[in-house]
Protein backbone atom coordinates (compact mmCIF):
# COMPACT_ATOMS: atom_id res chain seq x y z
CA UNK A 1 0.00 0.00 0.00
CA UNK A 2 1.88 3.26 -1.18
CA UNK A 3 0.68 6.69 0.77
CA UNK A 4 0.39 9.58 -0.81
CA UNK A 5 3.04 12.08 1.02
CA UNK A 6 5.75 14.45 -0.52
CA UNK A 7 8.16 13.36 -0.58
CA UNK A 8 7.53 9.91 -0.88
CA UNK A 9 8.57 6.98 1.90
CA UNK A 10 11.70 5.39 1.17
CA UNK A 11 9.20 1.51 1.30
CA UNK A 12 6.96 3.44 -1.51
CA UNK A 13 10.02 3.96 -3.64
CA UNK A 14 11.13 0.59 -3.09
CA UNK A 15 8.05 -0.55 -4.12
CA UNK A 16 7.77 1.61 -7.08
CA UNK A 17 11.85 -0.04 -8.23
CA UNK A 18 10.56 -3.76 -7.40
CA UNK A 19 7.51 -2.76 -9.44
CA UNK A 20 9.26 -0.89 -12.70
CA UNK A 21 12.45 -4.57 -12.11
CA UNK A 22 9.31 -6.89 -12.89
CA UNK A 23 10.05 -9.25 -15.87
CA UNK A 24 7.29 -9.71 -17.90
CA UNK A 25 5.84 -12.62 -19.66
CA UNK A 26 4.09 -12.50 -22.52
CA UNK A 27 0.45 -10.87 -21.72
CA UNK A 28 0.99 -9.12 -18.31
CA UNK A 29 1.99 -5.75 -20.21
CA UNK A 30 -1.67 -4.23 -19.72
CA UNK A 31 -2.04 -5.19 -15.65
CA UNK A 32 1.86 -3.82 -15.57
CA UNK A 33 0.86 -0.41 -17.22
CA UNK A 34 -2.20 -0.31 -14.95
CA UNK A 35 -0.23 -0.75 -11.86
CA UNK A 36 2.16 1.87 -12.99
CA UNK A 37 -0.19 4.53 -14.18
CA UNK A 38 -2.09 3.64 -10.85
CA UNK A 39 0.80 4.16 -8.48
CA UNK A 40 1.36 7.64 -10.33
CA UNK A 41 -1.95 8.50 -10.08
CA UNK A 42 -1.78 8.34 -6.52
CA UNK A 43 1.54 10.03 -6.41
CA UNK A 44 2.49 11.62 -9.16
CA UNK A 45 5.77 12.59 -7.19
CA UNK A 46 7.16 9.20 -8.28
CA UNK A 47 6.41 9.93 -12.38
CA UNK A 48 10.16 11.21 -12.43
CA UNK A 49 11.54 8.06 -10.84
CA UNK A 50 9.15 6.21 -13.20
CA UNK A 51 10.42 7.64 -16.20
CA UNK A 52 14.15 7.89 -15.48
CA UNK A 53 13.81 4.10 -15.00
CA UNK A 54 12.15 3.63 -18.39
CA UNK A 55 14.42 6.19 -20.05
CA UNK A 56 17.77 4.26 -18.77
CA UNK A 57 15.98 0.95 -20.42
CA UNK A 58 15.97 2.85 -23.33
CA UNK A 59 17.42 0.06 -26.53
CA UNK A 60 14.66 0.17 -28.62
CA UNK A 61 15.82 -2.83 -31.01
CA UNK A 62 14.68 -5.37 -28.30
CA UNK A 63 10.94 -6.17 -27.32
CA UNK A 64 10.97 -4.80 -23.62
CA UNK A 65 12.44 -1.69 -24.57
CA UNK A 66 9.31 -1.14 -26.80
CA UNK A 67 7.35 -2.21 -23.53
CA UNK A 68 8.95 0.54 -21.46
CA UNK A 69 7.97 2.78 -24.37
CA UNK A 70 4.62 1.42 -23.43
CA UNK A 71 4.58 2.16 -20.50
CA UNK A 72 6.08 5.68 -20.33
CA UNK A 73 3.66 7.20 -22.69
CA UNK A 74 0.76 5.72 -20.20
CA UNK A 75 2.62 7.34 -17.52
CA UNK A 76 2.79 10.66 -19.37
CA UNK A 77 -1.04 10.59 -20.56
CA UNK A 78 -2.04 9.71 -16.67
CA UNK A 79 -0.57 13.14 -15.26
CA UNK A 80 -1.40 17.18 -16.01
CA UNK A 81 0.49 18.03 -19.25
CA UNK A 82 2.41 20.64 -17.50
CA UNK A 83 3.83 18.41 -14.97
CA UNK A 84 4.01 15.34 -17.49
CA UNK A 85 6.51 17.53 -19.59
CA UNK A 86 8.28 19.09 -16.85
CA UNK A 87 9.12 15.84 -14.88
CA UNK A 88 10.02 14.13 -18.48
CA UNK A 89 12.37 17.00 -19.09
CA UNK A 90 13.57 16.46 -16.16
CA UNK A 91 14.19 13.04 -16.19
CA UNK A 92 15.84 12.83 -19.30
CA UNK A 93 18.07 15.64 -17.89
CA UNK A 94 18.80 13.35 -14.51
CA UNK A 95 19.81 10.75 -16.90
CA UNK A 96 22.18 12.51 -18.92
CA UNK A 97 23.42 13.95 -16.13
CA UNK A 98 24.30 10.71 -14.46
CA UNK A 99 25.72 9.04 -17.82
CA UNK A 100 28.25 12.26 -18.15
CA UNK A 101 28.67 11.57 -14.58
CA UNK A 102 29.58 7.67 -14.56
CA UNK A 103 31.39 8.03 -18.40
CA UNK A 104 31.10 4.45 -19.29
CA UNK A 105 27.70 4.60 -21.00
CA UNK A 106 27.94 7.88 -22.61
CA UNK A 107 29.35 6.76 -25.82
CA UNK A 108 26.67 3.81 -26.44
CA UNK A 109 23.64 5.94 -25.33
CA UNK A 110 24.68 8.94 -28.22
């Protein structure tokens, strides 16, 4: 059960990795992107950790990478458009900023 406080509980955020870590099989992607958009829904401060997730997943030759693309447009539909593009930016900046950061990945994610 995830509360909705801001900031979020460390437990709801280590819910919300467990959650975003599950392997999928074959016809679970709908319940998956339910739970998601759900979880958002209920606190939408988690969206950023939801896409930086999907974003670092981000190979779209493979089948779960489409999945996560899936996933992170549900996300983006289920909050305010303001916010949706806002925490996206930002998420995409929190990634780049942490490739730069680390180095090694930097040169296969360009």
């Amino acid at each position: 059960h995830i509360e909705k406080v801001d900031p979020p509980l460390f437990d709801d955020l280590e819910v919300v990795d467990n959650i975003l870590r599950y392997k999928l099989k074959a016809n679970q992607l709908g319940i998956y992107v339910e739970h998601i958009t759900t979880i958002v829904k209920t606190l939408p401060t988690v969206a950023r950790q939801v896409f930086t997730y999907l974003i670092s997943k981000g190979d779209s030759s493979n089948e779960s990478a489409k999945d996560n693309l899936h996933v992170l447009r549900a996300v983006y539909i289920t909050l305010d458009k303001k916010d949706a593009a806002a925490t996206l930016a930002s998420s995409i900046i929190a990634f780049e900023s942490e490739v730069i950061g680390v180095g090694s990945k930097r040169d296969e994610v360009m």
